[in-house]
PDB file of N, CA and C in Angstrom:
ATOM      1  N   UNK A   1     -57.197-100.425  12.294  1.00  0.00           N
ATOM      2  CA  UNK A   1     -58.339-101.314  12.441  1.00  0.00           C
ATOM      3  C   UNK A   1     -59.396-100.621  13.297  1.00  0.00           C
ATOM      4  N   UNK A   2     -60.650-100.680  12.883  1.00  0.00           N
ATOM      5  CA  UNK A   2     -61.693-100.220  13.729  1.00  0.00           C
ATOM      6  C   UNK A   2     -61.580-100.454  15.015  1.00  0.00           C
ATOM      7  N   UNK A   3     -62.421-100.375  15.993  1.00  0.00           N
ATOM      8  CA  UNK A   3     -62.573-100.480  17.188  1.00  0.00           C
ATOM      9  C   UNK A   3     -64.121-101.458  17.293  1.00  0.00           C
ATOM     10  N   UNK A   4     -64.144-102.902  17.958  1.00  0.00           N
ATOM     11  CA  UNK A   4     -64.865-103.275  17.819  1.00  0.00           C
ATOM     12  C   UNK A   4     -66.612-102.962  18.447  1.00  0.00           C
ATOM     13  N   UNK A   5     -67.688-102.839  18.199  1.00  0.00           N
ATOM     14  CA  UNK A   5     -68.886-102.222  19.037  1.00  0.00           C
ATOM     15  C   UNK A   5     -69.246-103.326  19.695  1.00  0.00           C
ATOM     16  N   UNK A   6     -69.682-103.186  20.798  1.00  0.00           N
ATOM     17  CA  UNK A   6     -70.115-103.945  22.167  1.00  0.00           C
ATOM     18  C   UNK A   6     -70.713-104.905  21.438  1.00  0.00           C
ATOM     19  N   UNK A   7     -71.709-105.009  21.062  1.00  0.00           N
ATOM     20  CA  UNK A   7     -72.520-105.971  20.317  1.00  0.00           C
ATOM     21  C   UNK A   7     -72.182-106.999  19.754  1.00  0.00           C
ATOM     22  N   UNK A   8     -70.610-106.094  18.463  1.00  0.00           N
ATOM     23  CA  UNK A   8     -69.660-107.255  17.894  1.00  0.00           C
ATOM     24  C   UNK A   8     -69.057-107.959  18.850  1.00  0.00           C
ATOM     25  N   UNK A   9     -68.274-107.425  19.695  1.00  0.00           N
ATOM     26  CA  UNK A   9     -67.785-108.272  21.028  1.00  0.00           C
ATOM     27  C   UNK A   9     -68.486-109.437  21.747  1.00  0.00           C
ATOM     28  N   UNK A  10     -69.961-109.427  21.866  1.00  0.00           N
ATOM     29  CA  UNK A  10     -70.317-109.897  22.540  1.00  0.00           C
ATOM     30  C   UNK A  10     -71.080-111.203  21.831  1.00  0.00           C
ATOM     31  N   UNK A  11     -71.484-110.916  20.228  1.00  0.00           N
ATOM     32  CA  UNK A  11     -71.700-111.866  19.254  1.00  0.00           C
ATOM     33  C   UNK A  11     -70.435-112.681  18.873  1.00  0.00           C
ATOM     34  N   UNK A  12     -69.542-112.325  18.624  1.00  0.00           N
ATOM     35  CA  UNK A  12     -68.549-113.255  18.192  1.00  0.00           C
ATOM     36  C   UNK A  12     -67.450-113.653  19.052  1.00  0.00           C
ATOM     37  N   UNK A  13     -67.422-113.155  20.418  1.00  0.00           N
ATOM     38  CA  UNK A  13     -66.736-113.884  21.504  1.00  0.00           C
ATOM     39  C   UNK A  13     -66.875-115.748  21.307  1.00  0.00           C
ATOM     40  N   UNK A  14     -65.806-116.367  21.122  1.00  0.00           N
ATOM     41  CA  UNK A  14     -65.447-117.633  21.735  1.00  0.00           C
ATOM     42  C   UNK A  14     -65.753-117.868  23.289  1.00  0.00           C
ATOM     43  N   UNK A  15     -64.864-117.275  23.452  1.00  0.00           N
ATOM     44  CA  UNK A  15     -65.186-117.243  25.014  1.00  0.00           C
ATOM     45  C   UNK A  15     -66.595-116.800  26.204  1.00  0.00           C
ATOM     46  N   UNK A  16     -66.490-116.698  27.193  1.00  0.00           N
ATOM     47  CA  UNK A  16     -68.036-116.237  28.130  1.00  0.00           C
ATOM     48  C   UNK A  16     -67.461-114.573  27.977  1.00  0.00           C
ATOM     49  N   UNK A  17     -68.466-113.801  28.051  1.00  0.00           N
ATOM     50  CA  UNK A  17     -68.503-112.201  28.469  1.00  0.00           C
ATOM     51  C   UNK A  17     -69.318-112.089  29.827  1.00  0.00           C
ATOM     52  N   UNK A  18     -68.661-111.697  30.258  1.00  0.00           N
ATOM     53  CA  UNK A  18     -69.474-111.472  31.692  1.00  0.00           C
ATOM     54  C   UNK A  18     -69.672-109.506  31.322  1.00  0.00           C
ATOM     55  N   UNK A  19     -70.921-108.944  31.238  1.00  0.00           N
ATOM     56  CA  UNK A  19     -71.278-107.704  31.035  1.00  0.00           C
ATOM     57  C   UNK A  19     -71.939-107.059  32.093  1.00  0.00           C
ATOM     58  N   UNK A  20     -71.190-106.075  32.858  1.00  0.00           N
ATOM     59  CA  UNK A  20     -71.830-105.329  33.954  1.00  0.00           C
ATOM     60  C   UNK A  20     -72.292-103.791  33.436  1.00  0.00           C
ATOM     61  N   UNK A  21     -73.682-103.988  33.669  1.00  0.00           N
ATOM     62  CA  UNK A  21     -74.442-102.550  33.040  1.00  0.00           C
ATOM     63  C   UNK A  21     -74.526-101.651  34.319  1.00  0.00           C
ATOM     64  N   UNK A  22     -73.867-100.303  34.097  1.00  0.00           N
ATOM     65  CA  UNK A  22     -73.381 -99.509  35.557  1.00  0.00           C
ATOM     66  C   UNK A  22     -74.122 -98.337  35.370  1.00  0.00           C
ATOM     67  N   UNK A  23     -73.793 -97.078  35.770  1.00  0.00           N
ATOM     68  CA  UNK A  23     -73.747 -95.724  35.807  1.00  0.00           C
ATOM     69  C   UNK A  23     -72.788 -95.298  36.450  1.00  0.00           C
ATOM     70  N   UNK A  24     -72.379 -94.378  36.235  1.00  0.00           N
ATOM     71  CA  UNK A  24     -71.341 -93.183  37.239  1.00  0.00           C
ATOM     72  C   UNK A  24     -71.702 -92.980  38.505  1.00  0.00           C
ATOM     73  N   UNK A  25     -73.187 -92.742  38.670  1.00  0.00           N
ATOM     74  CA  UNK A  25     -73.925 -92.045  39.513  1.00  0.00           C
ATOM     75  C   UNK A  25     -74.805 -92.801  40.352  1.00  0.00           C
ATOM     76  N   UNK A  26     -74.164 -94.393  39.460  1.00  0.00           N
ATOM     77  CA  UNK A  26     -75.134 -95.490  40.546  1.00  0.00           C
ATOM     78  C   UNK A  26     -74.020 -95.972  41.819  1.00  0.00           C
ATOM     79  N   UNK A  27     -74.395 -95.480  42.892  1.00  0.00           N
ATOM     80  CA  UNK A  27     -74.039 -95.902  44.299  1.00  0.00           C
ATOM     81  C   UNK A  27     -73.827 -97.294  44.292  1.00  0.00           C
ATOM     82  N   UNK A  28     -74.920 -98.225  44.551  1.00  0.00           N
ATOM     83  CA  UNK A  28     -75.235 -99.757  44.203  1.00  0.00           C
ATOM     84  C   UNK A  28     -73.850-100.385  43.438  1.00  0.00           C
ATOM     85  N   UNK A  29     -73.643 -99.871  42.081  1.00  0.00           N
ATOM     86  CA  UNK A  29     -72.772 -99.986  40.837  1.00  0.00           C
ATOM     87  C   UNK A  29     -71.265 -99.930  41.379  1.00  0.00           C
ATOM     88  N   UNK A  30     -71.311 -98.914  42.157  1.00  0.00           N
ATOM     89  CA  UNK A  30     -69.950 -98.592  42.803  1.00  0.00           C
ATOM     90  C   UNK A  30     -69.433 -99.714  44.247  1.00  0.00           C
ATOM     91  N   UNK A  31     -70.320-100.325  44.580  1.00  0.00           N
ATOM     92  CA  UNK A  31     -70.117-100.742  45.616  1.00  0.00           C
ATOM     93  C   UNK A  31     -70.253-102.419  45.310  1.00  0.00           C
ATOM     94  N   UNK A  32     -70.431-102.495  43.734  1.00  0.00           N
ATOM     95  CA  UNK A  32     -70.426-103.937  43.044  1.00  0.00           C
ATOM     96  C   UNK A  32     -68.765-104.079  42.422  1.00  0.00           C
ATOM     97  N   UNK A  33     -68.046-102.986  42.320  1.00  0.00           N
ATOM     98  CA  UNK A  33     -67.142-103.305  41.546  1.00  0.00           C
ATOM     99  C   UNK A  33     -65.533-103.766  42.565  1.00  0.00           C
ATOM    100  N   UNK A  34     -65.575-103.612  43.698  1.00  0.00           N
ATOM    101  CA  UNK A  34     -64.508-104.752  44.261  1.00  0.00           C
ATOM    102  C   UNK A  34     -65.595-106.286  43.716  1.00  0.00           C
ATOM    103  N   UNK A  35     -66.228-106.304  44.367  1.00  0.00           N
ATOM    104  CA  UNK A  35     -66.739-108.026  44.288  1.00  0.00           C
ATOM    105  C   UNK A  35     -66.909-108.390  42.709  1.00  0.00           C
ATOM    106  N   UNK A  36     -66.735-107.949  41.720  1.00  0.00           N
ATOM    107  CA  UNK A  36     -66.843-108.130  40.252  1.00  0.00           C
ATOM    108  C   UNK A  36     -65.299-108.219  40.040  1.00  0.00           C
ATOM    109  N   UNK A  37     -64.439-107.443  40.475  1.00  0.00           N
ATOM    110  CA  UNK A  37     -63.066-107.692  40.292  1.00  0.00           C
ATOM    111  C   UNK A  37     -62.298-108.605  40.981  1.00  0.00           C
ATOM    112  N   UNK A  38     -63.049-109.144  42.331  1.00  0.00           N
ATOM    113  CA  UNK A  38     -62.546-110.369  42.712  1.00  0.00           C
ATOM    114  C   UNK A  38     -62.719-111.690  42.073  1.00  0.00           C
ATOM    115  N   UNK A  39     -64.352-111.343  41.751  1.00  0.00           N
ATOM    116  CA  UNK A  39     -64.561-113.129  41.002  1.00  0.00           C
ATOM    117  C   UNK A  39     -63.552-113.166  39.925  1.00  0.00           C
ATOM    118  N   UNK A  40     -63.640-112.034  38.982  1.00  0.00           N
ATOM    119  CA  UNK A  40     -63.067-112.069  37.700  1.00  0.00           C
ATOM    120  C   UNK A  40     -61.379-112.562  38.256  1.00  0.00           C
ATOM    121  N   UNK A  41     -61.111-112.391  39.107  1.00  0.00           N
ATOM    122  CA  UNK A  41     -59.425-112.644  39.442  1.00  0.00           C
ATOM    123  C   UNK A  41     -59.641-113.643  39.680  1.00  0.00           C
ATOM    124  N   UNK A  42     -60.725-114.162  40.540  1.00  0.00           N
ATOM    125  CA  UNK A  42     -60.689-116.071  40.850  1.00  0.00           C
ATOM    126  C   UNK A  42     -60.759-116.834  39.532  1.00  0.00           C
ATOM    127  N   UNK A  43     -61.612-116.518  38.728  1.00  0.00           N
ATOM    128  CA  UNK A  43     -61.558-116.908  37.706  1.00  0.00           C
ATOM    129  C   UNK A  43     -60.871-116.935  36.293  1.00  0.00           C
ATOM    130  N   UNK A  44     -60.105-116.450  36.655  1.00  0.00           N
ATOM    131  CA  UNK A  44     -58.390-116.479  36.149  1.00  0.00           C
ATOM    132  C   UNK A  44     -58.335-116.263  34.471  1.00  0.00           C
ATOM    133  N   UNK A  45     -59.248-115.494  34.219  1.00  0.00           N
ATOM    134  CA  UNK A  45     -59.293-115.381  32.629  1.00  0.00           C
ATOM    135  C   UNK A  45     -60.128-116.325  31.777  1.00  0.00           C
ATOM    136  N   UNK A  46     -61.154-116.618  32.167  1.00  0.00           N
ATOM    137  CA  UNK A  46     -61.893-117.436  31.834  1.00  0.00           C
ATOM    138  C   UNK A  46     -63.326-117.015  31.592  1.00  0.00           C
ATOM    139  N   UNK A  47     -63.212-115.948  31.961  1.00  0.00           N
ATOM    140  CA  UNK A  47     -64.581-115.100  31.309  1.00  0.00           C
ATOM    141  C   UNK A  47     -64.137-113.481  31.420  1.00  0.00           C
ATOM    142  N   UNK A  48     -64.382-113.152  30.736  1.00  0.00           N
ATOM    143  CA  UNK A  48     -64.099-111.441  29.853  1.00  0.00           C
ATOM    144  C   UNK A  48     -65.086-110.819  30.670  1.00  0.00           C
ATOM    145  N   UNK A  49     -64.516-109.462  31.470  1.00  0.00           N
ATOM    146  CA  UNK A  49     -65.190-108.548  31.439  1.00  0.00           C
ATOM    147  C   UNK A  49     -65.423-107.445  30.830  1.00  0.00           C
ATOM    148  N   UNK A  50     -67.126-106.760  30.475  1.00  0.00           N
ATOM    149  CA  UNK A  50     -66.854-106.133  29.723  1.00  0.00           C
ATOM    150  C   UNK A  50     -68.049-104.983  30.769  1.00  0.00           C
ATOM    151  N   UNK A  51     -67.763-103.631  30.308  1.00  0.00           N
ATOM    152  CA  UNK A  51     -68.379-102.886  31.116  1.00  0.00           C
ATOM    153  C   UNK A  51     -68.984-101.994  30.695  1.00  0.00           C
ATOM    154  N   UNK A  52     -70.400-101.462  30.462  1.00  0.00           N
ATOM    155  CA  UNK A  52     -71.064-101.208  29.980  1.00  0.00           C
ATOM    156  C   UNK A  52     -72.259 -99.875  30.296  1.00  0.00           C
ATOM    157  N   UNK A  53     -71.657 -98.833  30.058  1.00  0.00           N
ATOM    158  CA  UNK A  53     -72.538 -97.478  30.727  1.00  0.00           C
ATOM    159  C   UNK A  53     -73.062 -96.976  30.201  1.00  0.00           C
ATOM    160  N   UNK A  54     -74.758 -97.397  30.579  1.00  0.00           N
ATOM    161  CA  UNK A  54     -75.817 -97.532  30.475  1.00  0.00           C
ATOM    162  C   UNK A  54     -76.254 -95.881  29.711  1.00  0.00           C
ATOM    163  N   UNK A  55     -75.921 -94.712  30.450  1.00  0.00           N
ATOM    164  CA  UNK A  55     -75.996 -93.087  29.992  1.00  0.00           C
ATOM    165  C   UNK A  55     -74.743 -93.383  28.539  1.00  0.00           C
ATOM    166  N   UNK A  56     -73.985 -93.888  28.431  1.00  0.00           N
ATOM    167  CA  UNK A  56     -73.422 -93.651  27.595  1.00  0.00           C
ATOM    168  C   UNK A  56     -73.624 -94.699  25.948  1.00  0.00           C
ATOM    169  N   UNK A  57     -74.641 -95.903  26.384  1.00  0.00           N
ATOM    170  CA  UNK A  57     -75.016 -96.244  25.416  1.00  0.00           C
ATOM    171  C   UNK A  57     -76.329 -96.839  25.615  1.00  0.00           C
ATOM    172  N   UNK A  58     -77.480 -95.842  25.729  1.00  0.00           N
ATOM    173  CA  UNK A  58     -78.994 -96.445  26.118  1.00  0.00           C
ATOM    174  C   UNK A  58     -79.655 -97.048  25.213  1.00  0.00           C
ATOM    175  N   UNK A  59     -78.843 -97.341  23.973  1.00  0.00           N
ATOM    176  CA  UNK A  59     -79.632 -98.229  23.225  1.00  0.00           C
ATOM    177  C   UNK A  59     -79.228 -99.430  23.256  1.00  0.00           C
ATOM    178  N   UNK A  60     -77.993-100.090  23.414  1.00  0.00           N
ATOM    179  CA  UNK A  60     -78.005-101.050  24.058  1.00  0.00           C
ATOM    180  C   UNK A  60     -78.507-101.713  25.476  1.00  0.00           C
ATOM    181  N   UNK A  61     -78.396-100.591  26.059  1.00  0.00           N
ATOM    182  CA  UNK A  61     -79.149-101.266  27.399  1.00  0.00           C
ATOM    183  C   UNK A  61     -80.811-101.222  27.148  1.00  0.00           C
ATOM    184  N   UNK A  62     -81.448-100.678  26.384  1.00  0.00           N
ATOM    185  CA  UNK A  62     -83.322-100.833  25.786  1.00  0.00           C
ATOM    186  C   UNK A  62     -83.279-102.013  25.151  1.00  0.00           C
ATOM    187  N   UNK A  63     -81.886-102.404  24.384  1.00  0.00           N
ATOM    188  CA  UNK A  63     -82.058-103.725  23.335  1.00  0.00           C
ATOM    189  C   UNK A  63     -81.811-104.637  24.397  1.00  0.00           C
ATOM    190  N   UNK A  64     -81.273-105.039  25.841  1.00  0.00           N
ATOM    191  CA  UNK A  64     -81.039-105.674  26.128  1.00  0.00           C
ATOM    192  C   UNK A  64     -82.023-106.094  27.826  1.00  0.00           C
ATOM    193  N   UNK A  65     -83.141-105.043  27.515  1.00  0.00           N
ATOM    194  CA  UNK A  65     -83.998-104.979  28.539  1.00  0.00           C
ATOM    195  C   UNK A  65     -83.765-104.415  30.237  1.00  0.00           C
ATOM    196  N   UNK A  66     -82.548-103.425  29.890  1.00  0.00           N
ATOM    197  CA  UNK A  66     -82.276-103.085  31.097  1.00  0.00           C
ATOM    198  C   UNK A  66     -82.833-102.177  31.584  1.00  0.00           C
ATOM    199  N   UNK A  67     -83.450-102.579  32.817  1.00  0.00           N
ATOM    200  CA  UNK A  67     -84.303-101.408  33.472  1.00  0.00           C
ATOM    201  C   UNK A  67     -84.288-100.993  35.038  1.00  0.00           C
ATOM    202  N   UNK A  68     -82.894-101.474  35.234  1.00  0.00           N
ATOM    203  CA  UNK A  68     -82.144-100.870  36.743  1.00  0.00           C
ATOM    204  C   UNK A  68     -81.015-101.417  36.585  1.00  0.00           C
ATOM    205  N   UNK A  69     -80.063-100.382  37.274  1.00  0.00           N
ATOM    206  CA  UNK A  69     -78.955-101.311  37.643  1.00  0.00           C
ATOM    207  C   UNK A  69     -78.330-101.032  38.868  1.00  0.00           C
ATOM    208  N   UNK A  70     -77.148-101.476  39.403  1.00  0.00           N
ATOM    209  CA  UNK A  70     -76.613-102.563  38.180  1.00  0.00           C
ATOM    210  C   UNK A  70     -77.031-103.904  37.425  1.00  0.00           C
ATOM    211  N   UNK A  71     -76.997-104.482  36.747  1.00  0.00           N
ATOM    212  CA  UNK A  71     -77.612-105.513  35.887  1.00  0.00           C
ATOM    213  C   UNK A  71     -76.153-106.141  35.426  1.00  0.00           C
ATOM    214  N   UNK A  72     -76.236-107.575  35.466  1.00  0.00           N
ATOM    215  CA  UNK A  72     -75.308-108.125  34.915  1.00  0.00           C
ATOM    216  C   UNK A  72     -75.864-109.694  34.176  1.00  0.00           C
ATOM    217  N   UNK A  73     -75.182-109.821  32.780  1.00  0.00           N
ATOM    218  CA  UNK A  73     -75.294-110.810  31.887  1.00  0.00           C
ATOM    219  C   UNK A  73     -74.086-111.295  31.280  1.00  0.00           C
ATOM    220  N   UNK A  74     -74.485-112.870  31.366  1.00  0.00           N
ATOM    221  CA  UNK A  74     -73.030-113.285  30.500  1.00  0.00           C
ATOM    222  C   UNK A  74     -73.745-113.744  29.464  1.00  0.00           C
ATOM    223  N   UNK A  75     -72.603-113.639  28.398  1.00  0.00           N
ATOM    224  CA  UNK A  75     -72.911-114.127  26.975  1.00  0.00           C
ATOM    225  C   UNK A  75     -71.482-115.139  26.880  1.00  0.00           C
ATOM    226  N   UNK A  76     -72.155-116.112  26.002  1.00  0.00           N
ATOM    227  CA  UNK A  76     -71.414-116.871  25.117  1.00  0.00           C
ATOM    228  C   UNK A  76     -71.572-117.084  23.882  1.00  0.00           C
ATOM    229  N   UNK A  77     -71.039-116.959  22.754  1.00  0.00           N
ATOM    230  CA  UNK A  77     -71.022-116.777  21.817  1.00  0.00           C
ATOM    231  C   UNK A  77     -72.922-116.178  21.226  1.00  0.00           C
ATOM    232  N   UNK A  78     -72.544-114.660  21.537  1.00  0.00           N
ATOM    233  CA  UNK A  78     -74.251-114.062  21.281  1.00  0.00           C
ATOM    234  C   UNK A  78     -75.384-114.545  22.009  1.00  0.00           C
ATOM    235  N   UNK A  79     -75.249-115.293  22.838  1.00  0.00           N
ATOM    236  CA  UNK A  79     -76.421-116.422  23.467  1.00  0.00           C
ATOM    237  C   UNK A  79     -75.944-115.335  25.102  1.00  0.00           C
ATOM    238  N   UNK A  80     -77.759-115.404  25.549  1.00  0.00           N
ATOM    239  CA  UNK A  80     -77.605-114.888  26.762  1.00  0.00           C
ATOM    240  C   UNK A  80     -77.083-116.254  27.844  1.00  0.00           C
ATOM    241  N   UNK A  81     -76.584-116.575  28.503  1.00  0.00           N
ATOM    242  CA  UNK A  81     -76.584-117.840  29.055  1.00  0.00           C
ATOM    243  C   UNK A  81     -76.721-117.701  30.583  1.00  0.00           C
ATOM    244  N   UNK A  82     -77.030-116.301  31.118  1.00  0.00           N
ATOM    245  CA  UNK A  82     -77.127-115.949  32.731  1.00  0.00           C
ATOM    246  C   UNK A  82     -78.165-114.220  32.991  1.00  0.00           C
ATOM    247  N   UNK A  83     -78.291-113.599  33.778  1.00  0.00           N
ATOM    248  CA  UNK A  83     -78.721-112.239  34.257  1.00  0.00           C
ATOM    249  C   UNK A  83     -79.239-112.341  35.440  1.00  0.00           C
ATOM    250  N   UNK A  84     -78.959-111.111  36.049  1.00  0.00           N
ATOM    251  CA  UNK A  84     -79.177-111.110  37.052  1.00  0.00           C
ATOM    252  C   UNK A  84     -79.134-109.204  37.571  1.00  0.00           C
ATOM    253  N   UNK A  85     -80.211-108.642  37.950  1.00  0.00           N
ATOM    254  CA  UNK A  85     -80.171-106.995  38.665  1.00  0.00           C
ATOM    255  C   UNK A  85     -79.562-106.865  39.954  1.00  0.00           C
ATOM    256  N   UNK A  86     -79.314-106.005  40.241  1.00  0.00           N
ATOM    257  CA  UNK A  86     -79.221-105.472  41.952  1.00  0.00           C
ATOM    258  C   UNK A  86     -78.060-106.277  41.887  1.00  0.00           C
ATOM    259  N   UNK A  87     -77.997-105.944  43.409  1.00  0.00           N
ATOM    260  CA  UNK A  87     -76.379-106.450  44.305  1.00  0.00           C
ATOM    261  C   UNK A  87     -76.762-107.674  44.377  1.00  0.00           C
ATOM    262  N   UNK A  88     -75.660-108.116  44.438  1.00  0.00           N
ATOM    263  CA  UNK A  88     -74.995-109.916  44.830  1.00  0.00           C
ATOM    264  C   UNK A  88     -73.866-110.100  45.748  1.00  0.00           C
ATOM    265  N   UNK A  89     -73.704-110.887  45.990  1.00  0.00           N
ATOM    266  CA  UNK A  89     -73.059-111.151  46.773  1.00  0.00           C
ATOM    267  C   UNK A  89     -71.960-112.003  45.804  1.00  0.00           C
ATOM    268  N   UNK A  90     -70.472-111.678  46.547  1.00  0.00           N
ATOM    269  CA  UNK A  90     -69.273-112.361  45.425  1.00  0.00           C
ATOM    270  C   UNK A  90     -69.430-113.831  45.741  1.00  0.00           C
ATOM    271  N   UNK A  91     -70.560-114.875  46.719  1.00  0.00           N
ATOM    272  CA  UNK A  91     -70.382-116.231  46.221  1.00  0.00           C
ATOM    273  C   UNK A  91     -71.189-116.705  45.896  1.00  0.00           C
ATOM    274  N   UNK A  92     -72.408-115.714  45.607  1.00  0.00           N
ATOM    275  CA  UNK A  92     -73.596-116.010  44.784  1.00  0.00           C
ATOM    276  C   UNK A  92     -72.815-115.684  43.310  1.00  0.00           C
ATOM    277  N   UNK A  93     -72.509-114.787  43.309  1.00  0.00           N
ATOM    278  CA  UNK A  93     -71.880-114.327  41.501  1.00  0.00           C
ATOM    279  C   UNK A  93     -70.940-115.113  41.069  1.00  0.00           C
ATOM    280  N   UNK A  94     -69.895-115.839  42.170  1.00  0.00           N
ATOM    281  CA  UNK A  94     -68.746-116.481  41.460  1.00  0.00           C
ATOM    282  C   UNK A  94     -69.716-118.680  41.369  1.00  0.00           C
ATOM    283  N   UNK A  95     -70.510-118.277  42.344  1.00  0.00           N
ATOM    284  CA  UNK A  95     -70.886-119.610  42.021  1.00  0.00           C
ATOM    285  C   UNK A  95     -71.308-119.710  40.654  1.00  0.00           C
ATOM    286  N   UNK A  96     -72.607-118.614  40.607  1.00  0.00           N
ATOM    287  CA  UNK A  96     -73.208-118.410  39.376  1.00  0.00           C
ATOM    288  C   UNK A  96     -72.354-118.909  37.798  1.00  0.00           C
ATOM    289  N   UNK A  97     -71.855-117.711  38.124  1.00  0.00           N
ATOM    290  CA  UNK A  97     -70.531-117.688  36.633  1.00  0.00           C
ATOM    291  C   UNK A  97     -69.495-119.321  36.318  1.00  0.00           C
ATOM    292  N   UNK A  98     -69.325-119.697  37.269  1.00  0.00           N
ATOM    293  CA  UNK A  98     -68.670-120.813  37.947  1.00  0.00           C
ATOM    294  C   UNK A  98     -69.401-122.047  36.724  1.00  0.00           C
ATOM    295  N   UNK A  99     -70.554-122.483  36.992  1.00  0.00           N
ATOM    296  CA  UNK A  99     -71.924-123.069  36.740  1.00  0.00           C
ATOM    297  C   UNK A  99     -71.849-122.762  34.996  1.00  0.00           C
ATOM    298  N   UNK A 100     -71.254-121.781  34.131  1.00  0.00           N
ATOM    299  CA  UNK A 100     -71.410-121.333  32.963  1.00  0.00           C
ATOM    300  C   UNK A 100     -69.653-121.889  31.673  1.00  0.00           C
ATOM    301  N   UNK A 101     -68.721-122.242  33.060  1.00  0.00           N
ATOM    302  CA  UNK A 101     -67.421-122.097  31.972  1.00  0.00           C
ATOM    303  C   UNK A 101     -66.751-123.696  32.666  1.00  0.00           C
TER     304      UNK A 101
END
């Protein structure tokens, strides 16, 4: 079976996608991913993470208007339903996400 493309994932999800647009080389990015792996554990499987590098697919991040990151968006079924750039804080992000499922 193929391997599904971000896009398909994120159009035909049932469920919320929570999508964090990173770099390797983004500092910021690196220092988001304990507090992205905590909410996602509070939230106990109830929204999908999916992770998304930006050098490694810049046409999704042009289709999706990204123009710093880190950048993060949830989708529900293809529908943007949140976004948000820069750092957060994990009870601004888990409220946020919280507010969506």
């Amino acid at each position: 079976m193929a391997k599904k493309s971000i896009k398909e994932v994120i159009s035909k999800s049932q469920e919320a996608i929570f999508v964090d647009f990173y770099a390797d080389w983004c500092g910021p990015c690196h220092s988001m991913d304990p507090v992205i792996s905590e909410v996602m554990n509070e939230l106990d499987g109830k929204v999908k993470l999916l992770k998304v590098n930006v050098d490694k697919h810049p046409q999704l991040a042009q289709q999706f208007g990204i123009r710093s990151i880190p950048h993060y968006m949830l989708f529900k079924r293809g529908k943007i339903l949140w976004r948000k750039g820069g750092i957060i804080t994990k009870r601004d992000l888990s409220k946020s996400l919280k507010g969506f499922i």
